[in-house]
PDB file of N, CA and C in Angstrom:
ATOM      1  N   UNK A   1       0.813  -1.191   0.000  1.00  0.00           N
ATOM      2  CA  UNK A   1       0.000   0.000   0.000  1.00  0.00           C
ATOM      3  C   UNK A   1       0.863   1.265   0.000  1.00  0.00           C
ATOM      4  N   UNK A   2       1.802   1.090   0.951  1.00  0.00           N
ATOM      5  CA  UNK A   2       2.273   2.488   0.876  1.00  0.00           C
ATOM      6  C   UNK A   2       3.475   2.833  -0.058  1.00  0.00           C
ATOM      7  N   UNK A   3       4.155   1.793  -0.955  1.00  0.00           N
ATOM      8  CA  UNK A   3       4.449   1.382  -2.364  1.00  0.00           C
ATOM      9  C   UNK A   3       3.810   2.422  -3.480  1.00  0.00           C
ATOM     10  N   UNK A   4       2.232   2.003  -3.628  1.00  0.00           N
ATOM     11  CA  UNK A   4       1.597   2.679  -4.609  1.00  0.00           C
ATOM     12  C   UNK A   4       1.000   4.059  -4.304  1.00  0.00           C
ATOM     13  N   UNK A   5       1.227   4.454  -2.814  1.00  0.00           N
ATOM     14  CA  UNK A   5       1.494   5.707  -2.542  1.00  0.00           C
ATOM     15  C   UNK A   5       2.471   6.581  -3.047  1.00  0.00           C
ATOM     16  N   UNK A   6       3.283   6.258  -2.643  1.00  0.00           N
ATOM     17  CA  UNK A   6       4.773   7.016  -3.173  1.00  0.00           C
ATOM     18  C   UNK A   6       4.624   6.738  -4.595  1.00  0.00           C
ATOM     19  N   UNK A   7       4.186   5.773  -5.577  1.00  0.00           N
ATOM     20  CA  UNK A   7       4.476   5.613  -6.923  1.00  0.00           C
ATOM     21  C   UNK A   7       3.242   6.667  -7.463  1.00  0.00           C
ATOM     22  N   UNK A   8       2.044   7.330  -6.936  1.00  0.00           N
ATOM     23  CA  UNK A   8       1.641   7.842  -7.026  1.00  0.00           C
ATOM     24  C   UNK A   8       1.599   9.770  -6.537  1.00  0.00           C
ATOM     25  N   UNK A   9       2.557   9.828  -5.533  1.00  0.00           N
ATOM     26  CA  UNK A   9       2.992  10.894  -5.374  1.00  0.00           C
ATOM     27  C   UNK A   9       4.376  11.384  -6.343  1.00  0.00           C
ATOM     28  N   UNK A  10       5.044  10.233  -6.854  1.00  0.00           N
ATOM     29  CA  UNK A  10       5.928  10.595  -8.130  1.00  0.00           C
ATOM     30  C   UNK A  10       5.424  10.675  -9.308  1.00  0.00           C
ATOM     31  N   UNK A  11       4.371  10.103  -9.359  1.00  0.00           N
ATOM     32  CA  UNK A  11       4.056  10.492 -10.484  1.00  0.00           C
ATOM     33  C   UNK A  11       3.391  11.701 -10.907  1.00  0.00           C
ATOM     34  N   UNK A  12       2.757  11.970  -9.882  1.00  0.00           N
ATOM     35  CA  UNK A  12       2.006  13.324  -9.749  1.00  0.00           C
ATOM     36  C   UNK A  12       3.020  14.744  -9.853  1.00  0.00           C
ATOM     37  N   UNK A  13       4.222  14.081  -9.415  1.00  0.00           N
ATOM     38  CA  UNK A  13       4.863  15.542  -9.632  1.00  0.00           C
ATOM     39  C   UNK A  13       5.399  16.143 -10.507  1.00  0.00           C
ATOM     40  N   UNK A  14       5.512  14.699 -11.273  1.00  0.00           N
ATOM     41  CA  UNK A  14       6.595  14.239 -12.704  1.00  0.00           C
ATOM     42  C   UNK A  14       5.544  14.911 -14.034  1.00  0.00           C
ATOM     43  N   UNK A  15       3.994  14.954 -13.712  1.00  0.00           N
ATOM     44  CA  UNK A  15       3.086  15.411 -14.332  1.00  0.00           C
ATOM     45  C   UNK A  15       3.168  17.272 -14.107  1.00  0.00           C
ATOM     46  N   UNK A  16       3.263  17.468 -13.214  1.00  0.00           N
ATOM     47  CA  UNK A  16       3.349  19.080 -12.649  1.00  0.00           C
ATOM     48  C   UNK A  16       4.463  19.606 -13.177  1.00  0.00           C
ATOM     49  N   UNK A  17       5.450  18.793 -13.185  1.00  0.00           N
ATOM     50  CA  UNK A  17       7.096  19.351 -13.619  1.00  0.00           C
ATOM     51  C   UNK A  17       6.782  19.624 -15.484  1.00  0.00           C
ATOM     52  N   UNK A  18       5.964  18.177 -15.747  1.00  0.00           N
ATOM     53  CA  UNK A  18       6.065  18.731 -17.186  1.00  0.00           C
ATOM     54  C   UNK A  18       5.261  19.576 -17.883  1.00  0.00           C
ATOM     55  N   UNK A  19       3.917  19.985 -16.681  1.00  0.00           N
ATOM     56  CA  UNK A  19       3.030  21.184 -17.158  1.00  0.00           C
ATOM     57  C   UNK A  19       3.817  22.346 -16.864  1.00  0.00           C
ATOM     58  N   UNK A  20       4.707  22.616 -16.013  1.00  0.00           N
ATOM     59  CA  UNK A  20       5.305  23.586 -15.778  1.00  0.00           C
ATOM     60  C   UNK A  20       6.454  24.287 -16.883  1.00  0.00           C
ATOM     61  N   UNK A  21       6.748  22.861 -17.629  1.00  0.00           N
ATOM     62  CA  UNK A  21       7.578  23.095 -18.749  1.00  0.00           C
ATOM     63  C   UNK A  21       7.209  23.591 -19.872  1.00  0.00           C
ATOM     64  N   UNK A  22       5.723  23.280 -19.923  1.00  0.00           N
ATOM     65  CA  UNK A  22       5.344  23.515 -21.093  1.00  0.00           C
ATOM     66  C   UNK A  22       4.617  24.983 -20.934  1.00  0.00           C
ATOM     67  N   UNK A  23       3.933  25.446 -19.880  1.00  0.00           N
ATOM     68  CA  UNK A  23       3.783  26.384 -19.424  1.00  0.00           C
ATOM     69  C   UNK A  23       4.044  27.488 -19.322  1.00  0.00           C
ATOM     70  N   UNK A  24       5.838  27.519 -18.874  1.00  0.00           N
ATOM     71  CA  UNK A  24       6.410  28.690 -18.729  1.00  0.00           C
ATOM     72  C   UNK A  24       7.072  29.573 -19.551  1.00  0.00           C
ATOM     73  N   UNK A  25       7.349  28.752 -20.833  1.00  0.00           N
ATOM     74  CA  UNK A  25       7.147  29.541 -22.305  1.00  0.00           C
ATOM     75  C   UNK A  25       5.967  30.587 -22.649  1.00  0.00           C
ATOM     76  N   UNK A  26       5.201  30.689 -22.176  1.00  0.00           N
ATOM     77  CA  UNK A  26       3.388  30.833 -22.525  1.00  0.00           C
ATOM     78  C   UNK A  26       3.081  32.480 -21.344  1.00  0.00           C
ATOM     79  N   UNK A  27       3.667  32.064 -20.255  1.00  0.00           N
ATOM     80  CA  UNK A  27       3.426  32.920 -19.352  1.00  0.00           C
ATOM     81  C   UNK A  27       4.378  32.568 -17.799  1.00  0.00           C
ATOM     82  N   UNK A  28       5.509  33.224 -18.064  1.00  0.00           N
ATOM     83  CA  UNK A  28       6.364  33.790 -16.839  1.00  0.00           C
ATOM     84  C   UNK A  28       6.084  33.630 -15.821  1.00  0.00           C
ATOM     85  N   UNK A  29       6.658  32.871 -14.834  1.00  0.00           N
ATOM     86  CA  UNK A  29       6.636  32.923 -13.490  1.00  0.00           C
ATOM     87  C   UNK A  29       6.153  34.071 -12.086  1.00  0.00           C
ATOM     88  N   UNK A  30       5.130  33.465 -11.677  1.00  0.00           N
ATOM     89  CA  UNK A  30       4.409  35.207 -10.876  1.00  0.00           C
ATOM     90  C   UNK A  30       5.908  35.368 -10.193  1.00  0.00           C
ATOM     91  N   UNK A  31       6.215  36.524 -10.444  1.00  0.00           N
ATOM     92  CA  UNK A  31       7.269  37.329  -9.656  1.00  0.00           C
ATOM     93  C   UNK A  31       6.766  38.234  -8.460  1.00  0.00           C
ATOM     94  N   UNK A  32       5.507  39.096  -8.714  1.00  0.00           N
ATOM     95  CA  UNK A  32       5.379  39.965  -7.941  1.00  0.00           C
ATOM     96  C   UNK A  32       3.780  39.594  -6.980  1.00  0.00           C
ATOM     97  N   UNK A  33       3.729  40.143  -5.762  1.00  0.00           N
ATOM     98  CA  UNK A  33       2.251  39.659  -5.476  1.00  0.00           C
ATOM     99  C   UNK A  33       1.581  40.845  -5.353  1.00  0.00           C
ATOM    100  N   UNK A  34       0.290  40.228  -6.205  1.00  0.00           N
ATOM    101  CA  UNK A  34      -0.486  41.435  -6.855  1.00  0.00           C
ATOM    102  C   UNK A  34      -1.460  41.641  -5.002  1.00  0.00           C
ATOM    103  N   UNK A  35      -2.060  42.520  -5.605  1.00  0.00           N
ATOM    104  CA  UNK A  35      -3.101  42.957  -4.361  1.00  0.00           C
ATOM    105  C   UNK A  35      -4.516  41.867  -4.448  1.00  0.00           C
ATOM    106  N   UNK A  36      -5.391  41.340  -4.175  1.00  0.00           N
ATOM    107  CA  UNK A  36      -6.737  41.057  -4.271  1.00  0.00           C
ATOM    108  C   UNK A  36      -8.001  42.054  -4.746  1.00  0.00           C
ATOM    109  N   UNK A  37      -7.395  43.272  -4.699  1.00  0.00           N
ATOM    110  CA  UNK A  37      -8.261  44.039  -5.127  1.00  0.00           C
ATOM    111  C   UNK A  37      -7.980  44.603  -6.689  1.00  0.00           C
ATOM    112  N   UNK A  38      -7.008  43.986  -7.497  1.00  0.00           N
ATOM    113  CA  UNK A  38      -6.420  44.098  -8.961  1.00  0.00           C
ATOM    114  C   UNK A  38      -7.554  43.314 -10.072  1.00  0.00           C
ATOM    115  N   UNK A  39      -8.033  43.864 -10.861  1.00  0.00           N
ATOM    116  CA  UNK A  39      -8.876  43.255 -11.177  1.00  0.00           C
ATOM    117  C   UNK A  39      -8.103  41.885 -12.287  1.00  0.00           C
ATOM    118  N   UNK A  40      -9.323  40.947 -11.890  1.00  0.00           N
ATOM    119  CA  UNK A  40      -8.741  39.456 -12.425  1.00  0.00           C
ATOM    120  C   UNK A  40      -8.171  39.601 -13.583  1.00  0.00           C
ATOM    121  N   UNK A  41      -8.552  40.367 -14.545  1.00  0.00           N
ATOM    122  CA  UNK A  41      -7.585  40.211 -16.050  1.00  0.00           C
ATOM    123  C   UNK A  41      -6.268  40.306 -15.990  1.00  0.00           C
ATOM    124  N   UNK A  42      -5.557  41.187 -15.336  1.00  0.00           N
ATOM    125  CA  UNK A  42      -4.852  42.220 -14.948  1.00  0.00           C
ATOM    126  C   UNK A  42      -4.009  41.484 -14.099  1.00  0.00           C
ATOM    127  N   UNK A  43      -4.240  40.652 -13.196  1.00  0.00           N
ATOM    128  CA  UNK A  43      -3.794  39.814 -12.472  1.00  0.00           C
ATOM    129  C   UNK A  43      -2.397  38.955 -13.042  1.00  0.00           C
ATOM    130  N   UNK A  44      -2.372  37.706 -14.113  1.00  0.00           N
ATOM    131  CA  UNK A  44      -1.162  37.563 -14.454  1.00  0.00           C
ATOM    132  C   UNK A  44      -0.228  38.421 -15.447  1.00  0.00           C
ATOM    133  N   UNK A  45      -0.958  39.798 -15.904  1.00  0.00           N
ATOM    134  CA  UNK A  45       0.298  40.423 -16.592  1.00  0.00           C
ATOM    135  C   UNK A  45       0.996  41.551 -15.438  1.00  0.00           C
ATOM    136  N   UNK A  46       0.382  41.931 -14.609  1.00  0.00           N
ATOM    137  CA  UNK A  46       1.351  42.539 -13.537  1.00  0.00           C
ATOM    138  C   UNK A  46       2.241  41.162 -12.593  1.00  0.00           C
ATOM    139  N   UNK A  47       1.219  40.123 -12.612  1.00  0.00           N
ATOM    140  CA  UNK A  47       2.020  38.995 -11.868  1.00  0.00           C
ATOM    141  C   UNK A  47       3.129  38.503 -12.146  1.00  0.00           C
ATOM    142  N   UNK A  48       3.272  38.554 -13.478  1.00  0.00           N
ATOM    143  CA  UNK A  48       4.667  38.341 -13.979  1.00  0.00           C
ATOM    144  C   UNK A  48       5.408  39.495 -14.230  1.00  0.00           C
ATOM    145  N   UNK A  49       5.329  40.523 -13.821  1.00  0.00           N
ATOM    146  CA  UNK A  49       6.240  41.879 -13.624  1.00  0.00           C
ATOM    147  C   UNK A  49       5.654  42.441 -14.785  1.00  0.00           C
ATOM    148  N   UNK A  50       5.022  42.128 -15.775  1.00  0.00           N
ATOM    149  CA  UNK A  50       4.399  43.557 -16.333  1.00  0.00           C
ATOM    150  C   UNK A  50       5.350  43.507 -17.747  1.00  0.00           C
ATOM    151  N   UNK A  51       6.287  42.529 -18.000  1.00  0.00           N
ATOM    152  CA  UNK A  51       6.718  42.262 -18.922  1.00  0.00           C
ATOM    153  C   UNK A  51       6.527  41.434 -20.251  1.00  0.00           C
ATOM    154  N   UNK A  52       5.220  40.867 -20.223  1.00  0.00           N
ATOM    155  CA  UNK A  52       5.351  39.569 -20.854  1.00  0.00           C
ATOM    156  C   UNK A  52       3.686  40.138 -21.513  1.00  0.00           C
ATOM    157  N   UNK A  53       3.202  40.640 -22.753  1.00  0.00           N
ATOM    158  CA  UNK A  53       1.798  40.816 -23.103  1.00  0.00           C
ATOM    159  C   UNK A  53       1.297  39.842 -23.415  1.00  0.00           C
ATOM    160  N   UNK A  54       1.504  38.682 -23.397  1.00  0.00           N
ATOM    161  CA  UNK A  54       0.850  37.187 -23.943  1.00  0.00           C
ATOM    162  C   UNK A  54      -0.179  36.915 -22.664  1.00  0.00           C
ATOM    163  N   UNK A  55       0.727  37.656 -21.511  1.00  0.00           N
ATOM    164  CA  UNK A  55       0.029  37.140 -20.030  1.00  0.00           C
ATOM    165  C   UNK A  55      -1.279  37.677 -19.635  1.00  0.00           C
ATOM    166  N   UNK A  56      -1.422  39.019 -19.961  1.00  0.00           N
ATOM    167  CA  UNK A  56      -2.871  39.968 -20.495  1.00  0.00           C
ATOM    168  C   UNK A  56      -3.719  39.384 -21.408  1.00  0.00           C
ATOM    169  N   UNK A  57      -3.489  39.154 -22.626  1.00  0.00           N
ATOM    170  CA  UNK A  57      -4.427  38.387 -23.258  1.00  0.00           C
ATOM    171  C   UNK A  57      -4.774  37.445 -22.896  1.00  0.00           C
ATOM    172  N   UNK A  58      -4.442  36.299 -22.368  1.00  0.00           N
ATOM    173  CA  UNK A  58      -4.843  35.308 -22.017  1.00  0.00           C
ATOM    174  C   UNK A  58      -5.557  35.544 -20.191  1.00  0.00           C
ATOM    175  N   UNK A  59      -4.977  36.632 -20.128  1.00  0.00           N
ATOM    176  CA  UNK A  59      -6.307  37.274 -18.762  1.00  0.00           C
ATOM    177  C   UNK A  59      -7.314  37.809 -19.309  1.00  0.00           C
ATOM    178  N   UNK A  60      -7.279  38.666 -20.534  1.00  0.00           N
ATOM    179  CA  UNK A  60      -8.698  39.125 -21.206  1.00  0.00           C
ATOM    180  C   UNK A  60      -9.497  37.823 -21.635  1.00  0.00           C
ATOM    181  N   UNK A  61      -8.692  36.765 -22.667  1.00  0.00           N
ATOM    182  CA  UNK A  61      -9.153  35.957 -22.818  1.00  0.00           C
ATOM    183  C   UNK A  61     -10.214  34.788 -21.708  1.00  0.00           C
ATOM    184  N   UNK A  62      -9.515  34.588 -20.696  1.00  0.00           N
ATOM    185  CA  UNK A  62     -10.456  34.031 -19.465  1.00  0.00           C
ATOM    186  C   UNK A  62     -11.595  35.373 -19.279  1.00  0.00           C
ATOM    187  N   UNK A  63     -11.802  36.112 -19.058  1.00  0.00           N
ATOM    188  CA  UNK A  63     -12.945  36.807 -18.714  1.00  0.00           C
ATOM    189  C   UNK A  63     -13.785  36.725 -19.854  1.00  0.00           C
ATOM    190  N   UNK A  64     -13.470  36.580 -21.213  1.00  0.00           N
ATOM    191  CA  UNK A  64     -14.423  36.564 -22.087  1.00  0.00           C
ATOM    192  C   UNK A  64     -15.076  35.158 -22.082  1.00  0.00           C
ATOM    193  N   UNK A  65     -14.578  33.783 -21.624  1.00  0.00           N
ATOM    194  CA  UNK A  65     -14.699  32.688 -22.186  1.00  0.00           C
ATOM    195  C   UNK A  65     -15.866  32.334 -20.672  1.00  0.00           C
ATOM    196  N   UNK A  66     -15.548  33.264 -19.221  1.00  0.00           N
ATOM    197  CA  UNK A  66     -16.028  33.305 -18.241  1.00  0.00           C
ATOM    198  C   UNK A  66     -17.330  34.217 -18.598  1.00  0.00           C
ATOM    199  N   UNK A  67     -17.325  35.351 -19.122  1.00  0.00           N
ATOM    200  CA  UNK A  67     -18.716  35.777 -19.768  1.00  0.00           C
ATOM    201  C   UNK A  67     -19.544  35.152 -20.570  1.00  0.00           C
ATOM    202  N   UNK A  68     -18.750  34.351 -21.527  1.00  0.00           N
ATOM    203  CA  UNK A  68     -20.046  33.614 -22.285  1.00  0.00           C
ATOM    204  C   UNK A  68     -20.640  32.318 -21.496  1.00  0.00           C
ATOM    205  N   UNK A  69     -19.703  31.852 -20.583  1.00  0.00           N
ATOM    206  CA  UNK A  69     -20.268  30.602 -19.772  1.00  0.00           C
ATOM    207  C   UNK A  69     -21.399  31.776 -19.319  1.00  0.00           C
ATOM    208  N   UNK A  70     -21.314  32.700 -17.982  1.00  0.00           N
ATOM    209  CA  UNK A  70     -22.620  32.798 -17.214  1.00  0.00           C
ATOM    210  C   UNK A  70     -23.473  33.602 -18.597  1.00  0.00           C
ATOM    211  N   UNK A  71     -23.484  33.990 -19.735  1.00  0.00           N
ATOM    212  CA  UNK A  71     -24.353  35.004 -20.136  1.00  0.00           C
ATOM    213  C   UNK A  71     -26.243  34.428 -20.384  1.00  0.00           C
ATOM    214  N   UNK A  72     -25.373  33.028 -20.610  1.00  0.00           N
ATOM    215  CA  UNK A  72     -27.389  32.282 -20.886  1.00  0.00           C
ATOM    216  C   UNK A  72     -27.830  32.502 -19.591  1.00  0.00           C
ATOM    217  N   UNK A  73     -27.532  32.509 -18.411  1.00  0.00           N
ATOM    218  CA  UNK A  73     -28.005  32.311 -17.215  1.00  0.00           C
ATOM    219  C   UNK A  73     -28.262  33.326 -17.310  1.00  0.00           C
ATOM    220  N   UNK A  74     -27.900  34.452 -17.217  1.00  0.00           N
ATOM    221  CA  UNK A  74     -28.064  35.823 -16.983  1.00  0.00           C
ATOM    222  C   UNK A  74     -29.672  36.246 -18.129  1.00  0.00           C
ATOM    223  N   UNK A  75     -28.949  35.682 -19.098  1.00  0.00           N
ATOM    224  CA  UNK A  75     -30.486  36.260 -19.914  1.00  0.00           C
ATOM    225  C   UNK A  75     -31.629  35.266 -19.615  1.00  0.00           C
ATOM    226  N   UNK A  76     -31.518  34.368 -19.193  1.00  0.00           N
ATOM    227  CA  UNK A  76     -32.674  33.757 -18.604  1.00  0.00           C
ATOM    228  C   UNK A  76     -33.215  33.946 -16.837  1.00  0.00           C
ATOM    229  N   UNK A  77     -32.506  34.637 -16.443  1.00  0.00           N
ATOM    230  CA  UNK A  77     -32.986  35.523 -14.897  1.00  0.00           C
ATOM    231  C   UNK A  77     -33.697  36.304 -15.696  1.00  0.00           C
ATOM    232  N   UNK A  78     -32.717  37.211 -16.620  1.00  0.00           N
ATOM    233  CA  UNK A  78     -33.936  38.320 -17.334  1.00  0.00           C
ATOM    234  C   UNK A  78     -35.489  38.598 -17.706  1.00  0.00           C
ATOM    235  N   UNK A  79     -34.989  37.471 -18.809  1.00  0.00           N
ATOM    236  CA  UNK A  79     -36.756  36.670 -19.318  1.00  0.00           C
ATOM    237  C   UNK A  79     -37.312  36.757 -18.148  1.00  0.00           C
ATOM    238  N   UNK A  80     -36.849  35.771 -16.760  1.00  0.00           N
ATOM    239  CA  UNK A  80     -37.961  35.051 -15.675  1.00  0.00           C
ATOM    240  C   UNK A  80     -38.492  36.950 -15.060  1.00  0.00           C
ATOM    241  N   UNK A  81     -37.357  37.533 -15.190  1.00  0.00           N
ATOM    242  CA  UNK A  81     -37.991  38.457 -14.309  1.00  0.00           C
ATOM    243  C   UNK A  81     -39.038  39.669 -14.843  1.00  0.00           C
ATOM    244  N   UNK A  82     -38.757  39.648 -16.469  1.00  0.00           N
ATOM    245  CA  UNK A  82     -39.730  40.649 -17.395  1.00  0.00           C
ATOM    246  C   UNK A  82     -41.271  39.505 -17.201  1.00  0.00           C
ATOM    247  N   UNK A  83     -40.671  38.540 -17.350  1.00  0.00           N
ATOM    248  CA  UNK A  83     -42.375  37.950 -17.244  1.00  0.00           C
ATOM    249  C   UNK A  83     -43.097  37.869 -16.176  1.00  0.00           C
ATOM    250  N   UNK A  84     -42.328  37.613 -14.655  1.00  0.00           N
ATOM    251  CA  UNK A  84     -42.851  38.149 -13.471  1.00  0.00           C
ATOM    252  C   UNK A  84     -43.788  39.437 -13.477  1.00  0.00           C
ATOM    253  N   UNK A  85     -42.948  40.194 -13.782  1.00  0.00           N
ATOM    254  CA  UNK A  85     -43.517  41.964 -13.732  1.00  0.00           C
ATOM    255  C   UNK A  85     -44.277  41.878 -14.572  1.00  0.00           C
ATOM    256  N   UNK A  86     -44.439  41.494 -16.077  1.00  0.00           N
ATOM    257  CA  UNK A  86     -45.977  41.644 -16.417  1.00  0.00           C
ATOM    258  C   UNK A  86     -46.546  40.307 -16.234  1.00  0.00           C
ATOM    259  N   UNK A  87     -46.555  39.674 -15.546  1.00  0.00           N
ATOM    260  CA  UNK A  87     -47.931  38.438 -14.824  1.00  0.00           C
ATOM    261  C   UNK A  87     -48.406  39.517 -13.025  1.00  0.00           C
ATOM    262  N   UNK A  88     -47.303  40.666 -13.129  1.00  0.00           N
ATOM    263  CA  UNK A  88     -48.110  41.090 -11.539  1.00  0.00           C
ATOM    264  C   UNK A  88     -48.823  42.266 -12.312  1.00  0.00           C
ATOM    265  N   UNK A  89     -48.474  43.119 -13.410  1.00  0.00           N
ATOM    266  CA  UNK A  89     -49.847  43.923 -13.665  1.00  0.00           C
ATOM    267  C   UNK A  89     -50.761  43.139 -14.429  1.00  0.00           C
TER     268      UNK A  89
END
């Protein structure tokens, strides 16, 4: 048992090492720590010192791909709530 523990904690890292490889071409190592109040896009291109513009787009990019996930939800609160208000007059 505790065999396929350890063969499983090496392997797990051996997986992390090689996302990290492939990774850090793409977007730079956070160097600096941003505030919590930085807004999320914004977040890994100051995180990596503000040097690297691949790291911004791909922060604009997540907020857009994060807007179209919630936007059906959002327009369907809408609908529910225009049809509320005219079923109460």
């Amino acid at each position: 048992m505790y065999e396929k523990r350890v063969a499983l904690v090496i392997r797990r890292r051996m997986t992390e090492a090689r996302f990290e490889q492939w990774a850090s071409p793409i977007i730079p190592p956070v160097t600096v720590d941003v505030g919590w109040t930085t807004p999320g896009f914004l977040i890994p291109f100051l995180g990596s010192g503000g040097h690297n513009p691949l790291s911004l787009v791909i922060g604009l990019l997540c907020v857009v791909i994060s807007t179209l996930i919630y936007l059906p939800f959002v327009m369907a609160a809408a609908k529910a709530n225009i049809a509320s208000q005219e079923a109460e007059e």
